[in-house]
Protein backbone atom coordinates (compact mmCIF):
# COMPACT_ATOMS: atom_id res chain seq x y z
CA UNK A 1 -1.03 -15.23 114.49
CA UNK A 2 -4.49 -16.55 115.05
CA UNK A 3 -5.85 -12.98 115.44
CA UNK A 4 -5.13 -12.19 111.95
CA UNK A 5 -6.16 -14.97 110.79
CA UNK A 6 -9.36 -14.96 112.12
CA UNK A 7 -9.82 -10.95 111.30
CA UNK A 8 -8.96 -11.60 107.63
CA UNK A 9 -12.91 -11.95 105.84
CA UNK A 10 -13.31 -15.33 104.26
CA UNK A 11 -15.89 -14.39 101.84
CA UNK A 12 -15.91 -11.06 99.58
CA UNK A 13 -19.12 -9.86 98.73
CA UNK A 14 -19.78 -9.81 95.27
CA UNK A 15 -20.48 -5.82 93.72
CA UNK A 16 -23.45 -5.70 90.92
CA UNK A 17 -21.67 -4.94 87.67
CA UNK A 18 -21.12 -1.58 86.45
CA UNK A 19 -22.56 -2.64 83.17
CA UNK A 20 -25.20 -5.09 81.75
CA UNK A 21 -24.99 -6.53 78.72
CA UNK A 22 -28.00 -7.41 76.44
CA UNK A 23 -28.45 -10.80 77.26
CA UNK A 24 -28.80 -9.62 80.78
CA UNK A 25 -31.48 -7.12 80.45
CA UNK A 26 -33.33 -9.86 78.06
CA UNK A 27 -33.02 -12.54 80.86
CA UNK A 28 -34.36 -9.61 83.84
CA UNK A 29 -37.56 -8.48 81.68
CA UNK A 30 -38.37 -11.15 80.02
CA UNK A 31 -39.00 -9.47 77.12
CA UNK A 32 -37.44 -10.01 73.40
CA UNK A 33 -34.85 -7.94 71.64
CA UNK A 34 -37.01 -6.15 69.33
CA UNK A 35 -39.26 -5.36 72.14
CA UNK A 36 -36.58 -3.74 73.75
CA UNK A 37 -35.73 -1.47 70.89
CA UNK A 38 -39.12 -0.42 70.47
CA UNK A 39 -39.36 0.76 73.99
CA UNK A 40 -35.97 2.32 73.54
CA UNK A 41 -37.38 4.63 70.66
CA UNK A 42 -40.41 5.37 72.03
CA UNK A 43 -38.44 6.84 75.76
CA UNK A 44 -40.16 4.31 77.76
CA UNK A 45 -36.60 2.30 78.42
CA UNK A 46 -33.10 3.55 78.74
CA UNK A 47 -30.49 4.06 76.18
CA UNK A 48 -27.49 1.99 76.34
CA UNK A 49 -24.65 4.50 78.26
CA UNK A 50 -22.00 2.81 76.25
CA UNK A 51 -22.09 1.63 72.22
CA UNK A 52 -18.92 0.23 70.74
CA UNK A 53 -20.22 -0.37 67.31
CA UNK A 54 -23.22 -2.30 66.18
CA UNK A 55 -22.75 -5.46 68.43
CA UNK A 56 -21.48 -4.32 71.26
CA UNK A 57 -23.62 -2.20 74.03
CA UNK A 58 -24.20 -1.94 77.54
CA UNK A 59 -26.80 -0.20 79.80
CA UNK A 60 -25.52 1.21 83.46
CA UNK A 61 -27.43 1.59 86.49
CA UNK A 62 -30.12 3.27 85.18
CA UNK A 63 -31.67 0.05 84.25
CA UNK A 64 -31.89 -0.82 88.03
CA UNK A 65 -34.07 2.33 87.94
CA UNK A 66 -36.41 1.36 85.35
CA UNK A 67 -36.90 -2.31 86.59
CA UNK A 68 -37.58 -0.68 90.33
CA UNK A 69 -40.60 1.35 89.22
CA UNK A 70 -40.65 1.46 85.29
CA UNK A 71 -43.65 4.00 85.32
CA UNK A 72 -42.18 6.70 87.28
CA UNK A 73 -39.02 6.20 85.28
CA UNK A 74 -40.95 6.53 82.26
CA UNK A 75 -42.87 9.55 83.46
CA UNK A 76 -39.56 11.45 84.43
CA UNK A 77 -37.74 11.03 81.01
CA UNK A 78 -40.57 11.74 79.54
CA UNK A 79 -40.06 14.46 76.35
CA UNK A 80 -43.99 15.33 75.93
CA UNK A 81 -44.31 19.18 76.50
CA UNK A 82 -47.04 20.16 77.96
């Protein structure tokens, strides 16, 4: 019985959410809201992957991208032709 016991893991690891809310990515850049938005229109931040009405959006993963290395991010969504 002590094998088990002692094979069982006594902490879980906690997993990076799925989803960030907007308070989250606010808190992370250290930017303000309508900062954000502005960035949003002009392609140089992420879109939110999921919008549930006016008040209620989330960015995914991509965000990890952006914060990582924001110009290359920026430089590969980029919509300028050429």
């Amino acid at each position: 019985m002590d094998a088990f016991i002692e094979s069982v893991p006594t902490k879980v690891k906690p997993q990076t959410p799925a989803l960030y809310a907007l308070p989250d990515i606010l808190a992370r850049g250290k930017f303000s809201k309508s900062h954000l938005y502005n960035m949003m229109e002009r392609g140089q931040f992420p879109k939110p992957a999921l919008v549930l009405g006016s008040r209620f959006t989330r960015w995914d993963e991509e965000v990890d991208c952006w914060f990582a290395d924001a110009p290359a991010w920026i430089a590969a969504h980029s919509n300028v032709a050429a």
